[in-house]
N, C-alpha and C. Protein backbone atom coordinates (compact mmCIF):
# COMPACT_ATOMS: atom_id res chain seq x y z
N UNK A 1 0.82 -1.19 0.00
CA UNK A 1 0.00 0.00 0.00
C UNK A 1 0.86 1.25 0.00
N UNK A 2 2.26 1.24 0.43
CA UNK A 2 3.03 2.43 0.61
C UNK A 2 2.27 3.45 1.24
N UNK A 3 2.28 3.25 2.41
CA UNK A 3 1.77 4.52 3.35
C UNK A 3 2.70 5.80 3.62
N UNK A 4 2.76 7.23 2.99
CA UNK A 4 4.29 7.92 3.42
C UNK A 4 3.97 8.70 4.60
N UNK A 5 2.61 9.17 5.20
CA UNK A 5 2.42 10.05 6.20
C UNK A 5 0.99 10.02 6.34
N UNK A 6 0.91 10.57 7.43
CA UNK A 6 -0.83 10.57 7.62
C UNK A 6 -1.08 12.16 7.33
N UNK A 7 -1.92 11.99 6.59
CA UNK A 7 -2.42 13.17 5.36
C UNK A 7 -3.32 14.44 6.29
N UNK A 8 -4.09 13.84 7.41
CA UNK A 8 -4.59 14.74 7.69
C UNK A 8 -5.12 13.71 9.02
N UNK A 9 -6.33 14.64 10.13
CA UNK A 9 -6.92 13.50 10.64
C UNK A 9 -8.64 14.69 10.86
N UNK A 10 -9.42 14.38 10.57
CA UNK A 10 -10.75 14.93 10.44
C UNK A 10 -11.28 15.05 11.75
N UNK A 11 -12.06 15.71 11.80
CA UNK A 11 -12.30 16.22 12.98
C UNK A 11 -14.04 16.46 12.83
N UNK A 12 -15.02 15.92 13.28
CA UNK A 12 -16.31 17.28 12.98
C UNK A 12 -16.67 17.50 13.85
N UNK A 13 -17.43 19.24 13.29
CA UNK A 13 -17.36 20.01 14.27
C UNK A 13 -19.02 20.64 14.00
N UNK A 14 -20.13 21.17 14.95
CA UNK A 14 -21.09 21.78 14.83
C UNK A 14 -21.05 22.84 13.50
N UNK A 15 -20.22 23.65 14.02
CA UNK A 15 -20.03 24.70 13.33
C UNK A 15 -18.40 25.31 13.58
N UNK A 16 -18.27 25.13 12.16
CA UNK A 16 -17.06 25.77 11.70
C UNK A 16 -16.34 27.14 11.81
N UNK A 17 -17.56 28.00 11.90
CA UNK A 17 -16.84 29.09 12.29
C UNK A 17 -16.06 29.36 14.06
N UNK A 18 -17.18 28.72 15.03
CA UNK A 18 -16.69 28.78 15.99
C UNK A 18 -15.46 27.79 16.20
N UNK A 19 -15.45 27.09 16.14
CA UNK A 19 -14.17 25.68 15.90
C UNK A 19 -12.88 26.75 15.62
N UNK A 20 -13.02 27.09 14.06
CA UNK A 20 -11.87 27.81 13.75
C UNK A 20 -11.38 28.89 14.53
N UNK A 21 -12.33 29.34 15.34
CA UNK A 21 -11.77 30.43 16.76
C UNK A 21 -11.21 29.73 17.89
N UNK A 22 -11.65 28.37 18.06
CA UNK A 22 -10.90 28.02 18.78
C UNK A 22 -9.16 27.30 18.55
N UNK A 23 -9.16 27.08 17.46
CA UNK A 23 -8.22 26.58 16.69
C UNK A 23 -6.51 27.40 16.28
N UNK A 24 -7.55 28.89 15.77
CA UNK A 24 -6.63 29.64 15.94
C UNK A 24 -6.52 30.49 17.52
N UNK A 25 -7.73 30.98 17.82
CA UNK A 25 -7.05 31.94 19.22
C UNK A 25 -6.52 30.87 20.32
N UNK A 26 -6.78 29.87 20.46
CA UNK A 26 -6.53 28.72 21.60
C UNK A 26 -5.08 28.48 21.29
N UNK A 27 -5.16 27.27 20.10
CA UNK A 27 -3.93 26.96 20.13
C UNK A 27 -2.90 27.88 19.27
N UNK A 28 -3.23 28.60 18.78
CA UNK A 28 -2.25 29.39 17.56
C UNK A 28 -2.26 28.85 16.64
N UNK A 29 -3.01 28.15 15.71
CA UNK A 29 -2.43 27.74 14.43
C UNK A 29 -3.28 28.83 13.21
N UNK A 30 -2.50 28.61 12.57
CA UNK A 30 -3.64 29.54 11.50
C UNK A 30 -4.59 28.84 10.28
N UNK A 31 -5.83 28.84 10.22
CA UNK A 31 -6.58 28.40 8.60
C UNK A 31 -6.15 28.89 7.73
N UNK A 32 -5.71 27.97 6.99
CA UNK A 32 -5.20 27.99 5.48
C UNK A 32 -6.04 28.03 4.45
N UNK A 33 -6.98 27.16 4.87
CA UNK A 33 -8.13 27.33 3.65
C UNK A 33 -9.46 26.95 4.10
N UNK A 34 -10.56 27.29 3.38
CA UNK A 34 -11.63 27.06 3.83
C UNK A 34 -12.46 26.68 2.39
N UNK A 35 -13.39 24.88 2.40
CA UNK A 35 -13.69 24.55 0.77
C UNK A 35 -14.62 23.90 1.08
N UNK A 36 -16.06 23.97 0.35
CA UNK A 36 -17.17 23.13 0.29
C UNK A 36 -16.88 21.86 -0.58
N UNK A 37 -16.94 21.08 0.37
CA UNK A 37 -17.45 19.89 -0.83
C UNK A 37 -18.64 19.19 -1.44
N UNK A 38 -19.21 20.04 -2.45
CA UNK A 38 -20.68 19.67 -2.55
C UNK A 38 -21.19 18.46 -2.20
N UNK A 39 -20.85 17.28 -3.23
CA UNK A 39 -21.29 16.27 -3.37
C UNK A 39 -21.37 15.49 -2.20
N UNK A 40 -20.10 16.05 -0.90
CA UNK A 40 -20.20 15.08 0.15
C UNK A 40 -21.09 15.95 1.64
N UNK A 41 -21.76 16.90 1.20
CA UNK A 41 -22.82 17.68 1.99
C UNK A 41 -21.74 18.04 3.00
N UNK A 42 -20.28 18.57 2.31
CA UNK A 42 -19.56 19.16 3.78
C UNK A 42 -19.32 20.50 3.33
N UNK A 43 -18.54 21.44 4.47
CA UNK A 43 -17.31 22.76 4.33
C UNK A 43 -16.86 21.91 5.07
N UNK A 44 -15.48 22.09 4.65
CA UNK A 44 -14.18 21.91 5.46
C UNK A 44 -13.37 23.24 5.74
N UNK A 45 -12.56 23.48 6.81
CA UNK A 45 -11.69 24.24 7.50
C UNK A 45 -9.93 23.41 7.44
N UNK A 46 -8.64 23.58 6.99
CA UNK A 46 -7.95 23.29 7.21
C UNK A 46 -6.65 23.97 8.06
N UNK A 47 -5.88 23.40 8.80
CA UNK A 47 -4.81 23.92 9.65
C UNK A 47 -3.65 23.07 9.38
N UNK A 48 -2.40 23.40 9.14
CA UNK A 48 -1.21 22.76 8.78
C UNK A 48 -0.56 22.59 10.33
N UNK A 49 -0.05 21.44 10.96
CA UNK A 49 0.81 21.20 11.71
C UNK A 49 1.93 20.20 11.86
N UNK A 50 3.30 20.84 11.20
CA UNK A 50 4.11 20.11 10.75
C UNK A 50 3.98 19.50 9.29
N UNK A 51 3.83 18.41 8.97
CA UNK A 51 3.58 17.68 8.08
C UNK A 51 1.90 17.34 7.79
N UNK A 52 1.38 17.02 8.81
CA UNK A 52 0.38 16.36 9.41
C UNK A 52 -0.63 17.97 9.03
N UNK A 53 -2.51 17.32 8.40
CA UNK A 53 -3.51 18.82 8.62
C UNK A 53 -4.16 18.64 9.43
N UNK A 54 -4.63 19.17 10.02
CA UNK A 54 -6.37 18.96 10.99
C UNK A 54 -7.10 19.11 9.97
N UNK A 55 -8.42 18.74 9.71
CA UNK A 55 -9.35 18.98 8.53
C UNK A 55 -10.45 19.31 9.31
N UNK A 56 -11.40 20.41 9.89
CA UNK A 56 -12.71 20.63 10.44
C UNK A 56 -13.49 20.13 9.21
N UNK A 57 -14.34 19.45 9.91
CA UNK A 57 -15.91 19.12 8.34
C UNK A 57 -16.76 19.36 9.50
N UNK A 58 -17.64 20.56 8.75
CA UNK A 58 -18.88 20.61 9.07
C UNK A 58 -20.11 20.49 8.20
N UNK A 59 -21.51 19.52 8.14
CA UNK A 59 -22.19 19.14 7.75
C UNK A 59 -23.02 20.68 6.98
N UNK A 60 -23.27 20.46 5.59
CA UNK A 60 -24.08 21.84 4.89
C UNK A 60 -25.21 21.10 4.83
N UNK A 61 -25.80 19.32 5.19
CA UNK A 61 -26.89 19.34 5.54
C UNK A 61 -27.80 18.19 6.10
N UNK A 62 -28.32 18.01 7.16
CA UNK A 62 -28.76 17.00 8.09
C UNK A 62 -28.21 15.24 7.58
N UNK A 63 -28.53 14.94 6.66
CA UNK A 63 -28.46 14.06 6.23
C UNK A 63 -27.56 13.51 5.37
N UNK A 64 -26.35 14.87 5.33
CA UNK A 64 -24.46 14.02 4.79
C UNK A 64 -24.25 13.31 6.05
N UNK A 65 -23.30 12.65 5.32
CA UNK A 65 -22.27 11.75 6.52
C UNK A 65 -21.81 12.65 7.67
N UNK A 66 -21.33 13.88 7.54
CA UNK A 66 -21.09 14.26 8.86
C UNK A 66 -22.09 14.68 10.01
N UNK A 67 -23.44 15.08 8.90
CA UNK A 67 -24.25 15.82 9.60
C UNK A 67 -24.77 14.58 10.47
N UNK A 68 -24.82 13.23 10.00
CA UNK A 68 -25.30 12.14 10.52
C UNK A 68 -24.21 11.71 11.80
N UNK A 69 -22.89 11.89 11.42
CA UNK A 69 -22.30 11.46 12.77
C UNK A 69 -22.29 12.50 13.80
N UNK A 70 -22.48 13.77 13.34
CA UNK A 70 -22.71 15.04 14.66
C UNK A 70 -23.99 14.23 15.31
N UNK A 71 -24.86 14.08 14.36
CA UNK A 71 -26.03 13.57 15.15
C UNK A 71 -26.39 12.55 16.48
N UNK A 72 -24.89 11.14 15.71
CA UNK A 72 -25.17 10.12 16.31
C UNK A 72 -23.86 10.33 17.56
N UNK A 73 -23.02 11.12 17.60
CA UNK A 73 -22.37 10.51 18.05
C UNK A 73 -21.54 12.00 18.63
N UNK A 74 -22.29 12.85 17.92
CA UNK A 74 -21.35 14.52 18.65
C UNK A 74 -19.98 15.18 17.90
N UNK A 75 -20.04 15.93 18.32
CA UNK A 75 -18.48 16.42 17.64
C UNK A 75 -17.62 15.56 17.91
N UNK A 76 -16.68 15.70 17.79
CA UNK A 76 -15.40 14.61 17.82
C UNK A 76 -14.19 13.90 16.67
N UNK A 77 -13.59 12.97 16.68
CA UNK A 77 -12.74 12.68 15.65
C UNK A 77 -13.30 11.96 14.53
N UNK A 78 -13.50 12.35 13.40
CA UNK A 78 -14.13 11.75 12.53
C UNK A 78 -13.43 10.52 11.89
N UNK A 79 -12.22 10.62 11.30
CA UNK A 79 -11.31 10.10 10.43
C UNK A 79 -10.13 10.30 10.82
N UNK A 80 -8.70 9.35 10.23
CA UNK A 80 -7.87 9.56 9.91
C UNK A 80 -7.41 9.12 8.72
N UNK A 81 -6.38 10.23 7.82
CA UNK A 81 -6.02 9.72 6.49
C UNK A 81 -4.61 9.64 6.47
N UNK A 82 -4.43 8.98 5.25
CA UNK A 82 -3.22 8.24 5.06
C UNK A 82 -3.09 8.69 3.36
N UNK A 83 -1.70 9.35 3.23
CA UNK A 83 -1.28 9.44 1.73
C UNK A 83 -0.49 8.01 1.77
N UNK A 84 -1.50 8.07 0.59
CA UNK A 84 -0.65 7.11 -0.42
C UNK A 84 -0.29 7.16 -1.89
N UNK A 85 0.22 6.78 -2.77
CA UNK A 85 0.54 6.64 -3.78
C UNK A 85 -0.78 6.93 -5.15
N UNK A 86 -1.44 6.29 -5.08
CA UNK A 86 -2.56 5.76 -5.82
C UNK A 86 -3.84 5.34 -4.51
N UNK A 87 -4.66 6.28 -4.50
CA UNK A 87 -5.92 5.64 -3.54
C UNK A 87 -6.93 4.83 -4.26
N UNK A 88 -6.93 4.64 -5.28
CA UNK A 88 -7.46 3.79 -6.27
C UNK A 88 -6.87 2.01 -6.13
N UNK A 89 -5.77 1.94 -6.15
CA UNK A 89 -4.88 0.62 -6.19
C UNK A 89 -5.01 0.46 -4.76
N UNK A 90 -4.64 1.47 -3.79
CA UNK A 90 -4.26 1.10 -2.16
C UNK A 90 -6.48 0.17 -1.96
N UNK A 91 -7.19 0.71 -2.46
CA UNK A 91 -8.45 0.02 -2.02
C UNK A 91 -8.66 -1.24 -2.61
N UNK A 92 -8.13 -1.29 -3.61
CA UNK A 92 -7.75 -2.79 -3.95
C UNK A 92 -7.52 -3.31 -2.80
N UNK A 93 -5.81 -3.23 -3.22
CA UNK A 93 -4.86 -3.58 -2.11
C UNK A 93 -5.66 -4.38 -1.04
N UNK A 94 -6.19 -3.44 -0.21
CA UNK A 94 -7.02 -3.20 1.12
C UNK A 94 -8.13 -4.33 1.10
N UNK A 95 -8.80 -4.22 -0.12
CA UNK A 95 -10.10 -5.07 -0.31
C UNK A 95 -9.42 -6.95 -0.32
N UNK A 96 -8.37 -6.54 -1.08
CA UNK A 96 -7.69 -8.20 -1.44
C UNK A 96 -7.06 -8.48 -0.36
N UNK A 97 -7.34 -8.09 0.90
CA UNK A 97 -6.57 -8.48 2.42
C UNK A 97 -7.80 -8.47 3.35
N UNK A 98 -9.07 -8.24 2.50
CA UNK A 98 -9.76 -8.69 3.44
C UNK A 98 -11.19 -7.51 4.22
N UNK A 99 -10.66 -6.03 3.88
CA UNK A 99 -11.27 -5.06 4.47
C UNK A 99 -12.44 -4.92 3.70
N UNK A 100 -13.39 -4.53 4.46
CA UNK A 100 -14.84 -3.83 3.43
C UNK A 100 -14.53 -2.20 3.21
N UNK A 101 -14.86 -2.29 1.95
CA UNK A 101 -14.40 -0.58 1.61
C UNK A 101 -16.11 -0.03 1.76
N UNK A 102 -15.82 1.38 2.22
CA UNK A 102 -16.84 1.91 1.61
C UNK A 102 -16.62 2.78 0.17
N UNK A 103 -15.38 2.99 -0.41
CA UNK A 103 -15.00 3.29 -1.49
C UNK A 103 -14.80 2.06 -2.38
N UNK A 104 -15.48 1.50 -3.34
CA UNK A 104 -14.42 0.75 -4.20
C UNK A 104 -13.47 1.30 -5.54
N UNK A 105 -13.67 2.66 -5.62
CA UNK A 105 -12.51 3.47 -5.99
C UNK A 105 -12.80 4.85 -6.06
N UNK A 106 -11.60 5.53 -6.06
CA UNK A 106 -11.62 6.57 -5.20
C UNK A 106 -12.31 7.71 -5.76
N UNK A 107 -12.67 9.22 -5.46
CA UNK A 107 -13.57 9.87 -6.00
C UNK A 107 -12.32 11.00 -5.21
N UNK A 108 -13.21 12.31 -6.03
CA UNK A 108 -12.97 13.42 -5.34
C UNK A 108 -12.87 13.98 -4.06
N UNK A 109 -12.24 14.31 -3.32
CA UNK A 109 -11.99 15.18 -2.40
C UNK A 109 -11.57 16.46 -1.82
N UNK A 110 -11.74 17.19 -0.64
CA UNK A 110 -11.40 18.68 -0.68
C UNK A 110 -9.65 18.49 -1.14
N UNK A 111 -9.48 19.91 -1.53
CA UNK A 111 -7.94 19.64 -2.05
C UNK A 111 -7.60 19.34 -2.80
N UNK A 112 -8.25 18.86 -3.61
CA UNK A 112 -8.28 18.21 -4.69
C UNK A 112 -7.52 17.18 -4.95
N UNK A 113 -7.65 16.59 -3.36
CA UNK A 113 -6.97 14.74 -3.75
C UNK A 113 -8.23 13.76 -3.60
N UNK A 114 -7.74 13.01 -4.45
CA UNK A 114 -8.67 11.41 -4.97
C UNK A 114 -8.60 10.97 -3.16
N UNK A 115 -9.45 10.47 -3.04
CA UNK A 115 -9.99 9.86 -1.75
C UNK A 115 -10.78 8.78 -1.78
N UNK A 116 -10.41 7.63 -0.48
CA UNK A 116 -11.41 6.20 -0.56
C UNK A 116 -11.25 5.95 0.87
N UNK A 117 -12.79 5.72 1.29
CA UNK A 117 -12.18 5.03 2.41
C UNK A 117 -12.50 3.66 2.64
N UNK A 118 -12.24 3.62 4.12
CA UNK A 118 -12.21 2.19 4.47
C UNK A 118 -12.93 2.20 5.76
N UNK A 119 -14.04 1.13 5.69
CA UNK A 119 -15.19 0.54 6.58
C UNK A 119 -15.02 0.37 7.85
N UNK A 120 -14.95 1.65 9.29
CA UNK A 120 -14.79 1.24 10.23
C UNK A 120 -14.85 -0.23 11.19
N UNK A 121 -15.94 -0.83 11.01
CA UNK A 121 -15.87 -2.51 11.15
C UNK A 121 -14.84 -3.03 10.73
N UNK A 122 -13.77 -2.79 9.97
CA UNK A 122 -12.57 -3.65 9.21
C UNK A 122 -11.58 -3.13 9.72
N UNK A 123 -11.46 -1.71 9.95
CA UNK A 123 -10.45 -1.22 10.70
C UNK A 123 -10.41 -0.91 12.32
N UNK A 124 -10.49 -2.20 13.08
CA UNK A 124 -10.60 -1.74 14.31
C UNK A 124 -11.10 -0.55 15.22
N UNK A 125 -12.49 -0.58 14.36
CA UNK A 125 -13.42 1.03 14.72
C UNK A 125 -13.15 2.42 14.10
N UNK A 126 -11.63 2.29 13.31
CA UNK A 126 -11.50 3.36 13.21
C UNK A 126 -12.04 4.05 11.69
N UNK A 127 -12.46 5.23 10.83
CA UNK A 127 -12.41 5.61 9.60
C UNK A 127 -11.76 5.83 9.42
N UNK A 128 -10.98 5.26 8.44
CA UNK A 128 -9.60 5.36 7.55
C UNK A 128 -9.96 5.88 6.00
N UNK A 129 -9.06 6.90 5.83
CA UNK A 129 -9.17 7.38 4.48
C UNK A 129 -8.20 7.21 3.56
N UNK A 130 -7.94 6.83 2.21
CA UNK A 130 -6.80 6.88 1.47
C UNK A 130 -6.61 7.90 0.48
N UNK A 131 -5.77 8.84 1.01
CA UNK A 131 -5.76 9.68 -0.12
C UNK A 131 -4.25 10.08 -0.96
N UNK A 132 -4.55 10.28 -2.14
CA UNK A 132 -3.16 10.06 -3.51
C UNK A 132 -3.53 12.00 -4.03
N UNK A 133 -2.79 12.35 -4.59
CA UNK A 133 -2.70 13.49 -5.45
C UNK A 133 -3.19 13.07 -6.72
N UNK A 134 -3.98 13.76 -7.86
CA UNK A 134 -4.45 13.81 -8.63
C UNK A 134 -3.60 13.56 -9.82
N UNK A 135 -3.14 12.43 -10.44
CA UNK A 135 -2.73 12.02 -11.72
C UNK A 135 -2.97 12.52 -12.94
């Protein structure tokens, strides 16, 4: 799969604007960018630390995936991602060892990297994302 770094780790949040006040006046970091992703009913907020982003997603509407886990389960850590090479091949990869994807290949994401993930049940509870740069 060639894993080189963990790409980011998601976070959701009620609302984004307040988050990002805490983000920057709390800890000091600064937002770099701020991007809707239509299709996946989010805005995202990003913060660079080190290598590693924070990604805020907040739900644009009841019934995206985030708006559904604010629901079920509260703010908190949504995801963690993982660059890889190709997120297209790594869900293979992934699938031919056994994991249930909820991607079986990868689609768009904020940033404009290809993104897939992988089926908390398969990954020891956790959401795992695979994301590659755009070819």
């Amino acid at each position: 799969m060639n894993i080189s770094h963990i790409e980011h780790i998601g976070i959701a949040v009620e609302n984004l604007e307040e988050s990002i006040k805490y983000y920057e006046g709390v800890l000091g970091l600064k937002c770099y960018s701020i991007e809707e992703v239509a299709d996946q009913k989010v805005k995202t907020a990003f913060f660079l630390v080190g290598q590693t982003k924070i990604e805020l997603l907040e739900s644009t509407s009841p019934d995206g995936p985030i708006g559904k886990f604010v629901a079920k389960k509260g703010q908190g850590m949504h995801h963690i991602a993982f660059a890889v090479n190709d997120s297209t091949e790594a869900l293979k990869q992934a699938e031919e060892r056994g994991v249930t994807l909820i991607d079986k290949t990868s689609r768009k994401g904020a940033e404009g990297l290809n993104i897939g993930f992988l089926h908390p049940k398969s990954t020891q509870g956790v959401l795992t994302e695979l994301c590659s740069k755009e070819k």
